[in-house]
C-alpha atoms as a PDB file:
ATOM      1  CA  UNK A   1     -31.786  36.888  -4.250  1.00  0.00           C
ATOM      2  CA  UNK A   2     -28.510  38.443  -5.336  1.00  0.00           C
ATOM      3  CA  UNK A   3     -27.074  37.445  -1.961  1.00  0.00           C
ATOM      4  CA  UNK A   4     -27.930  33.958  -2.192  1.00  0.00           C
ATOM      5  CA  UNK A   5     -26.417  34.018  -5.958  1.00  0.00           C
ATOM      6  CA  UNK A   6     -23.391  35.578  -4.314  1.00  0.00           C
ATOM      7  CA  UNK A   7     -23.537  32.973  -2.058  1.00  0.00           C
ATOM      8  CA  UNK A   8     -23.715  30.321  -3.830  1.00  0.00           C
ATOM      9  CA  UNK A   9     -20.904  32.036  -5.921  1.00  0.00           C
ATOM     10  CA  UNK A  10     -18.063  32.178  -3.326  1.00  0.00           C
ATOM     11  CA  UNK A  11     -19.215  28.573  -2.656  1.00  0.00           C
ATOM     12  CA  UNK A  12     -18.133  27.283  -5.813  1.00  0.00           C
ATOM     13  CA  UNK A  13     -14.957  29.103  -5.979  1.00  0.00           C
ATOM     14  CA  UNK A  14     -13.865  27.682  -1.824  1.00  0.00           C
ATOM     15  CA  UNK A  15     -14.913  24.357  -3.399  1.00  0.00           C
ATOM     16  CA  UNK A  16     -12.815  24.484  -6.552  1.00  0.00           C
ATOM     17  CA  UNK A  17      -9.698  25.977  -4.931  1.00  0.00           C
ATOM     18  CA  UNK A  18     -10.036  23.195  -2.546  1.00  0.00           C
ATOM     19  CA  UNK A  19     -10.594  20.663  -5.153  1.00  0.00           C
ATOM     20  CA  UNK A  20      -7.401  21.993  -7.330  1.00  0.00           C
ATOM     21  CA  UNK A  21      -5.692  21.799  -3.676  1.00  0.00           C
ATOM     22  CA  UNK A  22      -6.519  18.437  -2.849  1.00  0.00           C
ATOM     23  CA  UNK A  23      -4.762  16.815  -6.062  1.00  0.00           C
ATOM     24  CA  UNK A  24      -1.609  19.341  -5.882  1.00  0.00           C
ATOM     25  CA  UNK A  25       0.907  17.533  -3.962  1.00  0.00           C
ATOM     26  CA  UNK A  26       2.754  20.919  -3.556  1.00  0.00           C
ATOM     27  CA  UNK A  27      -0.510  22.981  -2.260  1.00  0.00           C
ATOM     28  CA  UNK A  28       1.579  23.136   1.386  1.00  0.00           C
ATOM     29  CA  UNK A  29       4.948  24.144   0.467  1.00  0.00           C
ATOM     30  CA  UNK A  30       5.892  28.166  -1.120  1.00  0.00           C
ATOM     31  CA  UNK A  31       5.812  28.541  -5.107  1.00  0.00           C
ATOM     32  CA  UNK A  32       9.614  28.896  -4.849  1.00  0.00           C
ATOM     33  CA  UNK A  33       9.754  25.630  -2.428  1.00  0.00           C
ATOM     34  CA  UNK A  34       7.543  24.260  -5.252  1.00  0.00           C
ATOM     35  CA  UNK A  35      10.230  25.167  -7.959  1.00  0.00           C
ATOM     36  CA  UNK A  36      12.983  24.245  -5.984  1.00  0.00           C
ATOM     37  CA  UNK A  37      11.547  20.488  -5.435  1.00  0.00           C
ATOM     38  CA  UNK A  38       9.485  19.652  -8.273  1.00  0.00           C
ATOM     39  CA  UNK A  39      12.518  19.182 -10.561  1.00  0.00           C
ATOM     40  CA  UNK A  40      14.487  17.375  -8.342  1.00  0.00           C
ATOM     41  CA  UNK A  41      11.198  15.054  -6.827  1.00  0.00           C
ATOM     42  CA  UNK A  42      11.001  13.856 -10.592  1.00  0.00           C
ATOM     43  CA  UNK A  43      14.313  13.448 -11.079  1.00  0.00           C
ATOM     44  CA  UNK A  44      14.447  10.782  -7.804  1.00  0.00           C
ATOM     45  CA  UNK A  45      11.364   9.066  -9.127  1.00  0.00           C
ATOM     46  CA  UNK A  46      13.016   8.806 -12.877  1.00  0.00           C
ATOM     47  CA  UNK A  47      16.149   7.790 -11.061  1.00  0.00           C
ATOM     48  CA  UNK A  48      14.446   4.621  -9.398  1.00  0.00           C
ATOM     49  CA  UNK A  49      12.054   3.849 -11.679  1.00  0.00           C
ATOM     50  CA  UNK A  50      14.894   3.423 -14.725  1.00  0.00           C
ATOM     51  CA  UNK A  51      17.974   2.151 -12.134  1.00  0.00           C
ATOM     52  CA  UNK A  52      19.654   5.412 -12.838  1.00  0.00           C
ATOM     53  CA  UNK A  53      21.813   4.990 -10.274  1.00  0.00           C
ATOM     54  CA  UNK A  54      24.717   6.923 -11.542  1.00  0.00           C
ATOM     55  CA  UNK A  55      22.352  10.105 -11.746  1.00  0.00           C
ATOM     56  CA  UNK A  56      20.890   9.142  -8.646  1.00  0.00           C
ATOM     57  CA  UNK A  57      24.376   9.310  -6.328  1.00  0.00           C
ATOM     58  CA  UNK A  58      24.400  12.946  -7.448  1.00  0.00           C
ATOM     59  CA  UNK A  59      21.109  13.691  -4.633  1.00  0.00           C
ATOM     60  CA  UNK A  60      21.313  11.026  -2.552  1.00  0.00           C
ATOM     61  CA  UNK A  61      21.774  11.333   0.561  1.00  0.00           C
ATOM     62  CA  UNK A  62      24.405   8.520   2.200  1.00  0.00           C
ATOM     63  CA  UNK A  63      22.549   8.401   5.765  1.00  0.00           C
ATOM     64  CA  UNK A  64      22.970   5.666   7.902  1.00  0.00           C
ATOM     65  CA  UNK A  65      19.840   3.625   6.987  1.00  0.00           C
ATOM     66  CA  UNK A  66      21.338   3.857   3.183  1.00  0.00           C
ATOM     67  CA  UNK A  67      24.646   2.148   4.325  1.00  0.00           C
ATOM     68  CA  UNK A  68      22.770  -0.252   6.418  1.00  0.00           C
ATOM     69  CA  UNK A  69      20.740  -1.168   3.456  1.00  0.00           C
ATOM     70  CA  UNK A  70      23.227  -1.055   0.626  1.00  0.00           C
ATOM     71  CA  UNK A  71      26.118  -2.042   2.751  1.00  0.00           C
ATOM     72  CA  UNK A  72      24.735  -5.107   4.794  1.00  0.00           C
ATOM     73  CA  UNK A  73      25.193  -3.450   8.458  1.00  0.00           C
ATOM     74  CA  UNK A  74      27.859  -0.948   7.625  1.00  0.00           C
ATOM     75  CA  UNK A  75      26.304   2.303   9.339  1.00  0.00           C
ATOM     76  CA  UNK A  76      29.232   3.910   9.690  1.00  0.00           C
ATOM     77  CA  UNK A  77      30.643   3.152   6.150  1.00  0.00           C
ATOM     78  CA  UNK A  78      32.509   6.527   4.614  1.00  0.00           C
ATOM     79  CA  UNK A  79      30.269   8.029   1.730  1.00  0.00           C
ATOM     80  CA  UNK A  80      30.690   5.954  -1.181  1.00  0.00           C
ATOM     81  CA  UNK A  81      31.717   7.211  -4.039  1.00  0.00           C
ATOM     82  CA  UNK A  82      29.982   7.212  -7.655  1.00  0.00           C
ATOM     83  CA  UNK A  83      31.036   3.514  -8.542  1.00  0.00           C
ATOM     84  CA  UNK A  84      30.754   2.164  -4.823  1.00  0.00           C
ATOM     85  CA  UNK A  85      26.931   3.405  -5.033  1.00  0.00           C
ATOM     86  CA  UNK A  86      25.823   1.906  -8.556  1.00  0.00           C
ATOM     87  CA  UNK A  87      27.611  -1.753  -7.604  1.00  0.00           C
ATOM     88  CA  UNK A  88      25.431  -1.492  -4.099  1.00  0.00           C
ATOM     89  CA  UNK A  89      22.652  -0.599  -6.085  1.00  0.00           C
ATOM     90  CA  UNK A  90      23.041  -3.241  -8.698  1.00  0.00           C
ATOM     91  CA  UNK A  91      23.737  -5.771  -5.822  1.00  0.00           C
ATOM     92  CA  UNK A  92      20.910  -4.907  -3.139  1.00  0.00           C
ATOM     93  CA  UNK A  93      18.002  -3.405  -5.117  1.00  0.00           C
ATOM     94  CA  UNK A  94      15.493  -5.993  -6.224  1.00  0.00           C
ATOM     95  CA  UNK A  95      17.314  -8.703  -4.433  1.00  0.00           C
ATOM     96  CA  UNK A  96      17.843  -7.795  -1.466  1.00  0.00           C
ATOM     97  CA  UNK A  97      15.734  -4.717  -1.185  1.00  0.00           C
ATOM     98  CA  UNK A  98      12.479  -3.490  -3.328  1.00  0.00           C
ATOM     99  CA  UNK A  99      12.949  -1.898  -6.345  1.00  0.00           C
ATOM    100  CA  UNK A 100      10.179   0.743  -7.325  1.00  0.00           C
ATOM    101  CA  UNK A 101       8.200  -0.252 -10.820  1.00  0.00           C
ATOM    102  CA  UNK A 102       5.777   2.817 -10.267  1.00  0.00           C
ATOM    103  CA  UNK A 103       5.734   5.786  -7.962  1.00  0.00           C
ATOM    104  CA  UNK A 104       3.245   8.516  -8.055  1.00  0.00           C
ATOM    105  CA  UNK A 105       4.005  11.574  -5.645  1.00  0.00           C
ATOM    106  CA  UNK A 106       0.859  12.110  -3.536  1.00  0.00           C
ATOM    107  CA  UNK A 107       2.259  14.840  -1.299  1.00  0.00           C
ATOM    108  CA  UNK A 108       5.209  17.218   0.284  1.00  0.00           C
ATOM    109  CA  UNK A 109       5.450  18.590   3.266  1.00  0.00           C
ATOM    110  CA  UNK A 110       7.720  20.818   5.041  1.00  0.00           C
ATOM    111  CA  UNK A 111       9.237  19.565   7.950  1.00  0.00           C
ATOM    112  CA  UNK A 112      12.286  21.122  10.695  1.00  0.00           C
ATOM    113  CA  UNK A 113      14.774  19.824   9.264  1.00  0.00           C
ATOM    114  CA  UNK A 114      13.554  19.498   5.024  1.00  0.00           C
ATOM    115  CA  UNK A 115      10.627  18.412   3.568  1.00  0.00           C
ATOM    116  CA  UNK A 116       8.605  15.027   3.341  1.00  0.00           C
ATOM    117  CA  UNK A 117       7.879  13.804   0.001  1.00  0.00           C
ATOM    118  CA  UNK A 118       5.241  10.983   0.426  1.00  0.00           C
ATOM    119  CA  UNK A 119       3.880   8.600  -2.272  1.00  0.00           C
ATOM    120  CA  UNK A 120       2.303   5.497  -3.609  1.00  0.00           C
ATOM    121  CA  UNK A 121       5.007   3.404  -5.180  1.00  0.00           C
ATOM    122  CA  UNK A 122       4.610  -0.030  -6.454  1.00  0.00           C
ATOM    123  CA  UNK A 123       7.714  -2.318  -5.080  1.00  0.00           C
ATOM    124  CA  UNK A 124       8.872  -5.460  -5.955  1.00  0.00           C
ATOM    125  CA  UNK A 125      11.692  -7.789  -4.762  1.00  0.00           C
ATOM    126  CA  UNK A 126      11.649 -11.130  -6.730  1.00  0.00           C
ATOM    127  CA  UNK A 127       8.541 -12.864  -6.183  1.00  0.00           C
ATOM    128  CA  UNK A 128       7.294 -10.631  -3.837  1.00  0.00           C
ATOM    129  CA  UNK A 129       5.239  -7.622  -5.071  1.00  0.00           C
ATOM    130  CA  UNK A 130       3.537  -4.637  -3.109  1.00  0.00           C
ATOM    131  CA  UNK A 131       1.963  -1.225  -3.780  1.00  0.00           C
ATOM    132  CA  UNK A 132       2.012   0.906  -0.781  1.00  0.00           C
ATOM    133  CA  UNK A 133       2.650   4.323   0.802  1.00  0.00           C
ATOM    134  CA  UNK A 134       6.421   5.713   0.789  1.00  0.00           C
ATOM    135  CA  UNK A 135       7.667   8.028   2.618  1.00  0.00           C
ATOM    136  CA  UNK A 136      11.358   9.841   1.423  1.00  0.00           C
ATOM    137  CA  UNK A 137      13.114  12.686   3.560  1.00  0.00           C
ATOM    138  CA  UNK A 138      14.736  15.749   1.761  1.00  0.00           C
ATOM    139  CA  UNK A 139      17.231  18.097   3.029  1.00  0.00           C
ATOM    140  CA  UNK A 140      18.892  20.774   1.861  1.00  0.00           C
ATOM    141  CA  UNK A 141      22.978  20.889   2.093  1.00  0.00           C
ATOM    142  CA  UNK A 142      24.279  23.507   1.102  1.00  0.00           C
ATOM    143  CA  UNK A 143      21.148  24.623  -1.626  1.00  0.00           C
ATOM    144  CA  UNK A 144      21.233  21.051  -2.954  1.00  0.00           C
ATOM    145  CA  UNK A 145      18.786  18.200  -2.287  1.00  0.00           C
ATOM    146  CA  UNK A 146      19.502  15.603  -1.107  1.00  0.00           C
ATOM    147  CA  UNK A 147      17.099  12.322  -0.682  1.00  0.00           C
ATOM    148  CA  UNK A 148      16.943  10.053   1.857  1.00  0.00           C
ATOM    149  CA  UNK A 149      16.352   6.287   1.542  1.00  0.00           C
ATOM    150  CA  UNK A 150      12.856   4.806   1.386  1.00  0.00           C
ATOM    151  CA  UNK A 151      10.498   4.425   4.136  1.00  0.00           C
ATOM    152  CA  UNK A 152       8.333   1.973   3.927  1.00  0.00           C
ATOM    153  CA  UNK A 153       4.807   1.840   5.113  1.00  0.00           C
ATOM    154  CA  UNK A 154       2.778  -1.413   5.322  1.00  0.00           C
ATOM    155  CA  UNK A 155      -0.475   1.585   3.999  1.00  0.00           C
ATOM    156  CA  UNK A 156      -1.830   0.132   0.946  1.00  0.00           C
ATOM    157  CA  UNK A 157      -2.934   2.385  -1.957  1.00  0.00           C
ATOM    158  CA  UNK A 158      -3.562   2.062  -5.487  1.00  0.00           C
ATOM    159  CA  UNK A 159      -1.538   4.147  -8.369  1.00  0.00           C
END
């Protein structure tokens, strides 16, 4: 009997950890990976959510795809600088390109070269709306974050 309590015991605990897991979106990166991140994950998604974009130049990162977005074909545009990056913003994002209404962060994962941050964000772009997965590429440079630009899945999901 007391091994079938016992049993049933470690059950429940495997089953709650897994539970409390399964709703973490940091359960697969390190507690100081998790500290690192978390602020700066928030940050992005206050960032776009409130067209922040002056706080938002500060982590992100000008890749390609961003100047090919923001700059209408111009991959090999020089960084832009603080004002460059809110006019693009101001000009491109829910025009030209989605802007996010609602984002909630469904998972991180550590990749080669950063981490993954995915989640379900809720886009619109005039008319058009959508809620679907996103997937956003961080790096580290030089113990900074730095986000990339949105990747867009045609995944549904609901916030």
């Amino acid at each position: 009997m007391k091994t079938i309590i016992g049993v049933i015991a470690f059950a429940a605990v495997v089953v709650s950890i897994g539970a409390s897991n399964g709703n973490d979106p940091y359960a697969t990166v390190s507690q100081a990976e998790r500290d690192l991140l978390k602020p700066q994950i928030e940050r992005w998604i206050r960032d776009w959510v409130k067209h922040d974009w002056p706080d938002l130049w500060e982590i992100q990162d000008q890749t390609p795809e961003l100047k090919d977005e923001l700059l209408l074909g111009y991959k090999t545009a020089p960084d832009m600088n603080r004002e460059a990056f809110v006019e693009a913003m101001r000009n491109t994002i829910g025009i030209g390109y989605p802007e996010i209404k609602a984002f909630t962060l469904t998972e991180v994962d550590k990749e080669p070269t950063g981490f993954q941050v995915v989640g379900c964000a809720k886009l619109q772009r005039e008319a058009w709306k959508q809620t679907s997965v996103q997937y956003i590429h961080v790096r580290i440079n030089d113990g900074k974050l730095l986000f990339g630009f949105l990747d867009s899945s045609p995944e549904k999901c609901t916030l």
